[in-house]
C-alpha atoms as a PDB file:
ATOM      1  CA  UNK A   1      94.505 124.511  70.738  1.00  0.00           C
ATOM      2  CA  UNK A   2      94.761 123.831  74.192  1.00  0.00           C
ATOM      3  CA  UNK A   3      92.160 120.531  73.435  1.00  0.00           C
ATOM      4  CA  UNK A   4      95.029 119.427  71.009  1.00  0.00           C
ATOM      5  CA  UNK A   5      97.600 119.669  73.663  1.00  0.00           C
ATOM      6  CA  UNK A   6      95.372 118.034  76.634  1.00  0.00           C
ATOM      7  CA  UNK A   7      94.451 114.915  74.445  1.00  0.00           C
ATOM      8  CA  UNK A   8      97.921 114.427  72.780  1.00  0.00           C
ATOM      9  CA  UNK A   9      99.436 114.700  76.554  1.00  0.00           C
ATOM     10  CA  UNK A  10      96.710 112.262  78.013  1.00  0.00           C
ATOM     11  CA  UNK A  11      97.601 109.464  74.790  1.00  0.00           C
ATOM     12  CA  UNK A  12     101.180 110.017  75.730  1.00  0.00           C
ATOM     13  CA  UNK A  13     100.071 108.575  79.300  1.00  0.00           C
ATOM     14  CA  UNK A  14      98.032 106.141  77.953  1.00  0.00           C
ATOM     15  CA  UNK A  15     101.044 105.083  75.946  1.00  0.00           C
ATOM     16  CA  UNK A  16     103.637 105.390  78.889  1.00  0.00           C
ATOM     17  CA  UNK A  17     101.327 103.115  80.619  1.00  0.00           C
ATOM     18  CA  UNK A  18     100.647 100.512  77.813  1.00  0.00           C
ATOM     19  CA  UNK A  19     104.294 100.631  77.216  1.00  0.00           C
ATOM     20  CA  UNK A  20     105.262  99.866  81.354  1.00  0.00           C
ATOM     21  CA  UNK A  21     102.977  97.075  81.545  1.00  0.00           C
ATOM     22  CA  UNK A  22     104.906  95.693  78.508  1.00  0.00           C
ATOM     23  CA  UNK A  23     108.016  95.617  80.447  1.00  0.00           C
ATOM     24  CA  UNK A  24     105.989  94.461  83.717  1.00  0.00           C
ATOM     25  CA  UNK A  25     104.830  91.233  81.476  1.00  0.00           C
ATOM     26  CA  UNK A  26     108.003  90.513  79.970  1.00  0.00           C
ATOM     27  CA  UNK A  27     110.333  91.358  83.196  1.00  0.00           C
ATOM     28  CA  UNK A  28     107.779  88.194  85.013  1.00  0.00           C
ATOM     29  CA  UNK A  29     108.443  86.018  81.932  1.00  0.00           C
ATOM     30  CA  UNK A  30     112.580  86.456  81.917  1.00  0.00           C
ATOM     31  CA  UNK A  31     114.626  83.797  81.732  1.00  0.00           C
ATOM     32  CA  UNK A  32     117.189  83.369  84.607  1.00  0.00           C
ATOM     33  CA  UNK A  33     120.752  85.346  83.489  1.00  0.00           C
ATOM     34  CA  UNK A  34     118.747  86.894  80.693  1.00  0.00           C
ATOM     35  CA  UNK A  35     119.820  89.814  81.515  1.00  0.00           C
ATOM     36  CA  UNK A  36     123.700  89.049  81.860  1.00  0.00           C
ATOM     37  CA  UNK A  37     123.477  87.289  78.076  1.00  0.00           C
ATOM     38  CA  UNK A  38     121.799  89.799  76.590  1.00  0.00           C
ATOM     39  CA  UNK A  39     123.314  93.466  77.231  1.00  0.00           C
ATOM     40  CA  UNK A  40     120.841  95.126  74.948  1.00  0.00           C
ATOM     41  CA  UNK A  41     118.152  94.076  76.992  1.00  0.00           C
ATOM     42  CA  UNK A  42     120.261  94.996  80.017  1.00  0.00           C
ATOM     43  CA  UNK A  43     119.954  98.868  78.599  1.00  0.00           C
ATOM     44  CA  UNK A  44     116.589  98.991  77.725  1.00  0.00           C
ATOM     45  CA  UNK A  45     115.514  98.082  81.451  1.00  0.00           C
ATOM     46  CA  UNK A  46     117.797 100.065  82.890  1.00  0.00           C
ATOM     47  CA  UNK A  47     116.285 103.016  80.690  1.00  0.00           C
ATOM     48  CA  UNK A  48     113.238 101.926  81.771  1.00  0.00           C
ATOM     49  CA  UNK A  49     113.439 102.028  85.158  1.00  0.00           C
ATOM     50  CA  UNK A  50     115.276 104.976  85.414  1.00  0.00           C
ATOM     51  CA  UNK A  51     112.966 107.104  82.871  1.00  0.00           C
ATOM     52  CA  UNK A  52     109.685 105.878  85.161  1.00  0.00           C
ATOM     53  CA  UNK A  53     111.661 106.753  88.224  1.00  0.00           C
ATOM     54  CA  UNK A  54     112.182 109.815  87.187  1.00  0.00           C
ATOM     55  CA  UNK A  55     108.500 110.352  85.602  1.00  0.00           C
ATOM     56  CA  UNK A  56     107.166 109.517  89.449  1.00  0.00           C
ATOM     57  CA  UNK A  57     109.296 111.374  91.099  1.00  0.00           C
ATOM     58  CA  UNK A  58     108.208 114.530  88.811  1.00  0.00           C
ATOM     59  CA  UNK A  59     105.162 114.452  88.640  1.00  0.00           C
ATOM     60  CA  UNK A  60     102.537 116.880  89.688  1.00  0.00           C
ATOM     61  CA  UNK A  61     100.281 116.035  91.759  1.00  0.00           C
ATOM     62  CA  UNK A  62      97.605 116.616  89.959  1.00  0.00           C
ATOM     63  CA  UNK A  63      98.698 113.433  87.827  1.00  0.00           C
ATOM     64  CA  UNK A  64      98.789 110.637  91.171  1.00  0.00           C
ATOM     65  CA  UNK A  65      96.915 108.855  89.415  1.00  0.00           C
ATOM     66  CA  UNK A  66      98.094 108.255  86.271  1.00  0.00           C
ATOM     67  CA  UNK A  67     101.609 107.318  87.996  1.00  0.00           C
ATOM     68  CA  UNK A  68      99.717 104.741  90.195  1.00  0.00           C
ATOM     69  CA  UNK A  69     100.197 101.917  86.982  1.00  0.00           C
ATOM     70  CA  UNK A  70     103.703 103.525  86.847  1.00  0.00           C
ATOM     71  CA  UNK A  71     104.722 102.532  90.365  1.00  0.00           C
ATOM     72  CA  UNK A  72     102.807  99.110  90.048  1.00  0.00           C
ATOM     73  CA  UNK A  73     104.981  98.018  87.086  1.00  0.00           C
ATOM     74  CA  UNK A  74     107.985  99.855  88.246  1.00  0.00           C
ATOM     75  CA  UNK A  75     107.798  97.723  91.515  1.00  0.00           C
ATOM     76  CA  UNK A  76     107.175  94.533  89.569  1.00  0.00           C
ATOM     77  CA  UNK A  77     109.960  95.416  87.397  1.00  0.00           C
ATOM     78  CA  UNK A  78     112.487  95.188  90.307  1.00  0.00           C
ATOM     79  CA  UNK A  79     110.305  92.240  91.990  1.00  0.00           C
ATOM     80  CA  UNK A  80     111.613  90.152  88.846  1.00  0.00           C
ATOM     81  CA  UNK A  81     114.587  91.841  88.251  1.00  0.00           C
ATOM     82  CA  UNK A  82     116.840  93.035  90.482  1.00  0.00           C
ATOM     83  CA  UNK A  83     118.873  90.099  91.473  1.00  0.00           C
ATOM     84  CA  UNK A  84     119.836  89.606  87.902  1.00  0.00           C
ATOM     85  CA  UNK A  85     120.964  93.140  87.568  1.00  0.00           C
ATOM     86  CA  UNK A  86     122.698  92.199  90.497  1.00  0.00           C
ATOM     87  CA  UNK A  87     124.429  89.352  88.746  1.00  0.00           C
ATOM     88  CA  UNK A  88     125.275  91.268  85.714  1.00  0.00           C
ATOM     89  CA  UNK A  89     127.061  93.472  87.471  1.00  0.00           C
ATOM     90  CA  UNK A  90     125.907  96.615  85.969  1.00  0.00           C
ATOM     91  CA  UNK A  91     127.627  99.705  87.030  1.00  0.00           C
ATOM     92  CA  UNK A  92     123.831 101.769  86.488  1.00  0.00           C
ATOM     93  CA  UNK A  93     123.304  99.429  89.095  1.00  0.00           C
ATOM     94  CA  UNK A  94     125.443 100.180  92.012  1.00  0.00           C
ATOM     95  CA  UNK A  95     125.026 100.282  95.724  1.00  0.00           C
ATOM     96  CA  UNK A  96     123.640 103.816  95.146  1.00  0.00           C
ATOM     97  CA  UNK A  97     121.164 103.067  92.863  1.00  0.00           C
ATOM     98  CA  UNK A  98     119.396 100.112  94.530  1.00  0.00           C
ATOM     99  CA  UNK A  99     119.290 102.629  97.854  1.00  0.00           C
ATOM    100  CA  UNK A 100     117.673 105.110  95.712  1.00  0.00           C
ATOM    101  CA  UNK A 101     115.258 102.382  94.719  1.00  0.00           C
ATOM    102  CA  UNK A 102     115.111 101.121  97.866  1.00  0.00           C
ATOM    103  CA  UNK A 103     113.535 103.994  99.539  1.00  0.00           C
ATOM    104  CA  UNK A 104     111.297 104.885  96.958  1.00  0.00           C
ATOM    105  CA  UNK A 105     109.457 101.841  97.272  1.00  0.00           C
ATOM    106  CA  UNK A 106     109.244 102.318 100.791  1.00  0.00           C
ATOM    107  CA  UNK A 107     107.346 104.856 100.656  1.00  0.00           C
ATOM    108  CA  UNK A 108     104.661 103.440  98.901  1.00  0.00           C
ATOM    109  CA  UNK A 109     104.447 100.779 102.006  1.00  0.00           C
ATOM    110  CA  UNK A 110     102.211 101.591 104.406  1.00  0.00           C
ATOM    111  CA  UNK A 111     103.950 103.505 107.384  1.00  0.00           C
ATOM    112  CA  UNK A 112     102.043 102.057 109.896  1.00  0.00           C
ATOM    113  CA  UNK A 113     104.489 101.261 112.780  1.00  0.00           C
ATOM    114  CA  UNK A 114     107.410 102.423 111.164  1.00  0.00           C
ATOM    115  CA  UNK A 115     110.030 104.784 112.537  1.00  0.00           C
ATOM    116  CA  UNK A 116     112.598 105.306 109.790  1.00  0.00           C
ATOM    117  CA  UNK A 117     111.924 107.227 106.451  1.00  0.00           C
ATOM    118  CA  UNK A 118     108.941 109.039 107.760  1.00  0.00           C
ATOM    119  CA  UNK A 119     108.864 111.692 105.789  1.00  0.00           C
ATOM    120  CA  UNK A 120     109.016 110.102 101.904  1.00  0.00           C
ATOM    121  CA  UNK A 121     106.414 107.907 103.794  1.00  0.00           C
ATOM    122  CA  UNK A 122     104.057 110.374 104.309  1.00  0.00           C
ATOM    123  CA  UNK A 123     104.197 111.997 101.121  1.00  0.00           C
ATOM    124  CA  UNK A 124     102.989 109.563  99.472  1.00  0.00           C
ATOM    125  CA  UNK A 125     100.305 108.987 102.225  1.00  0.00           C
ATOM    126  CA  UNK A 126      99.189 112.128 101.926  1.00  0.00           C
ATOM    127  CA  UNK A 127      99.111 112.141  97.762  1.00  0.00           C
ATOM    128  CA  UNK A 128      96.310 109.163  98.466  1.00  0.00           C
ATOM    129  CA  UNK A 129      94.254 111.065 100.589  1.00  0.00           C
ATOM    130  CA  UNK A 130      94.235 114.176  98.397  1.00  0.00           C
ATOM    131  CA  UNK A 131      93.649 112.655  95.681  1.00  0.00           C
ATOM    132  CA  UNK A 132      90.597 109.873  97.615  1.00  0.00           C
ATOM    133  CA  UNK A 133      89.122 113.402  98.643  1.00  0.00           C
ATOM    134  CA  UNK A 134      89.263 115.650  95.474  1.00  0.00           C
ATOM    135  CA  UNK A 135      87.585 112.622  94.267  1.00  0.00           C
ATOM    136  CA  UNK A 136      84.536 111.960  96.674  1.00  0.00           C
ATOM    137  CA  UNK A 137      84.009 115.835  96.349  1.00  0.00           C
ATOM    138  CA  UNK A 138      83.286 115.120  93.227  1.00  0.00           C
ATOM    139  CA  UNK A 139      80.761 111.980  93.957  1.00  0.00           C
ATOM    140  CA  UNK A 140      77.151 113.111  95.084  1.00  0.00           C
ATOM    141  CA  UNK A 141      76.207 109.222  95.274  1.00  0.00           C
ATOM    142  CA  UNK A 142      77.789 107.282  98.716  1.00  0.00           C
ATOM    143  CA  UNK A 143      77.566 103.946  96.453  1.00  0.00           C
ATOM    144  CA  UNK A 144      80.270 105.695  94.429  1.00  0.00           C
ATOM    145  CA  UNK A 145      82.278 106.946  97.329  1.00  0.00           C
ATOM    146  CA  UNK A 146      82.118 103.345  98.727  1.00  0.00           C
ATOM    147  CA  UNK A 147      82.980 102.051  95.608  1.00  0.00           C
ATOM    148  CA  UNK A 148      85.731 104.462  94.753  1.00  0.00           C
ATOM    149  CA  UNK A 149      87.318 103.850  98.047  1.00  0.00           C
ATOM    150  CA  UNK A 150      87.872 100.545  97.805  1.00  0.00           C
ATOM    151  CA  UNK A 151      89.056 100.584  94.422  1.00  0.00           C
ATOM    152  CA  UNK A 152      91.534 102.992  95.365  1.00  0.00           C
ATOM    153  CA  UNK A 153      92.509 100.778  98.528  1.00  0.00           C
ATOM    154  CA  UNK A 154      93.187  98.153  96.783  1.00  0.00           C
ATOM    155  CA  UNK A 155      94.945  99.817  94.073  1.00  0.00           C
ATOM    156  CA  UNK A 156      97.240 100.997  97.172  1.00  0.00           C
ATOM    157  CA  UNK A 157      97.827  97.701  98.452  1.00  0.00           C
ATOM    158  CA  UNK A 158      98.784  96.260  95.110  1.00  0.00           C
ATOM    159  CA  UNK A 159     101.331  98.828  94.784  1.00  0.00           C
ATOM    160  CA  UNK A 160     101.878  98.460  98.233  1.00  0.00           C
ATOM    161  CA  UNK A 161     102.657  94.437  98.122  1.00  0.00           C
ATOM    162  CA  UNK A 162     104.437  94.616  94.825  1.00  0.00           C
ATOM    163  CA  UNK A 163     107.022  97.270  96.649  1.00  0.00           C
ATOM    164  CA  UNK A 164     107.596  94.961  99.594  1.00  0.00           C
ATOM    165  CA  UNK A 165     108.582  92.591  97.536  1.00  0.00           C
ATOM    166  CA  UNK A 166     111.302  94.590  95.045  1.00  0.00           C
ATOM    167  CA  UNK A 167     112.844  95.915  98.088  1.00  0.00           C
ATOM    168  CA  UNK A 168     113.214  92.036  99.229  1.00  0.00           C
ATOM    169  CA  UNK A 169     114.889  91.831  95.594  1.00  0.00           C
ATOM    170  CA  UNK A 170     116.691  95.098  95.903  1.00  0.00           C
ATOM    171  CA  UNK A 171     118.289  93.771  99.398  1.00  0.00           C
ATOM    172  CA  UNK A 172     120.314  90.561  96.987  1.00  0.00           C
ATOM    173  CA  UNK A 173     124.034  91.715  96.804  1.00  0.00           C
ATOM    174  CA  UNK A 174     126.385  93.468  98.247  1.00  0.00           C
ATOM    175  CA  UNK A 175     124.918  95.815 100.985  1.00  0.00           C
ATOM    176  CA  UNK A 176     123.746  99.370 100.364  1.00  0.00           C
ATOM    177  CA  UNK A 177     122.679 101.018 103.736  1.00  0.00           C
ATOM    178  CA  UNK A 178     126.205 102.305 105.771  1.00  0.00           C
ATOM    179  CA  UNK A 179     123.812 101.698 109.028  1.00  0.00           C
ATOM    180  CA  UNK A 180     123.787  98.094 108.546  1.00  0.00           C
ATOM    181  CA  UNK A 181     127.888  97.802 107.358  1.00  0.00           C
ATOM    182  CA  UNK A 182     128.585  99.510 110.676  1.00  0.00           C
ATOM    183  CA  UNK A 183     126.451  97.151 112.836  1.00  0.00           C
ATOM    184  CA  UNK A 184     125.445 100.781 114.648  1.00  0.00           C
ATOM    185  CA  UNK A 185     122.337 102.232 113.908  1.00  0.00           C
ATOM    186  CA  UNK A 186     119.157 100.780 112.669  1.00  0.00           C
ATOM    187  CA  UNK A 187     119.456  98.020 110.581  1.00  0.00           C
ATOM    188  CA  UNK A 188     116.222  96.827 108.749  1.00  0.00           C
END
């Protein structure tokens, strides 16, 4: 029935979720060339990352919010992370790859003042703000819209922080953005 099918699809999320903040706790806890020593482990984050990449990326819309944990621990993930992929030197992760990554994550910084990568930016942006007002069409109560909001802000600016700092991690190694390697162009 289509109960059957809703319930098992929202335990799969549940699951997805349980199972990121898993790898979000054990990527913070890593030991330093982990990653290079242990090639197993090397694979299963790689999977990881690229299966939850891919999972955001395809997402309705309808389901923002069940990819906001996503995006938190995929962030963290690379916060930890990406230099020792780096180091291992990985060929699933190339120049290519941590560009890719790269510009995801900056979308899920606020665009306020920037210039460059407007519209992933705003995408995002916008996903917020439908989703913050399908919500408070739903609220009667302005103690729950006020409450709402700010749990939702902050949610945002978790994501938003943890971002920031995988694509500080992202920039370790050789460098991926041509704009920069010519020295023409804008160079963040």
């Amino acid at each position: 029935t289509k109960h059957d099918i809703q319930s098992q699809k929202s335990r799969r999320e549940e699951l997805r979720i349980h199972i990121a903040n898993i790898f979000r706790t054990v990527a913070e806890n890593v030991w330093p060339g982990m990653l290079a020593r242990k090639p197993v482990f090397r694979l299963h984050y790689l999977k990881f990352i690229d299966e939850t990449t891919r999972q955001i990326l395809t997402a309705p819309a309808e389901n923002f919010q069940d990819m906001q944990p996503l995006r938190f621990a995929l962030a963290s993930v690379l916060r930890s992370l990406a230099p020792e992929f780096v180091e291992s030197k990985s060929e699933k992760f190339d120049v290519r790859t941590r560009k890719r990554l790269f510009d995801l994550l900056l979308s899920w910084c606020d665009d306020t003042g920037s210039t460059w990568g407007q519209e992933g930016v705003s995408d995002y942006r916008r996903e917020v703000e439908r989703y913050k007002s399908s919500q408070n069409a739903r609220s009667k109560d302005s103690v729950d819209k006020i409450s709402f909001d700010k749990e939702l802000s902050e949610q945002v600016e978790a994501i938003q922080w943890a971002s920031m700092n995988a694509m500080a991690s992202l920039l370790y190694g050789p460098c991926f953005d041509d704009n920069a390697r010519k020295m023409s162009g804008r160079v963040i």
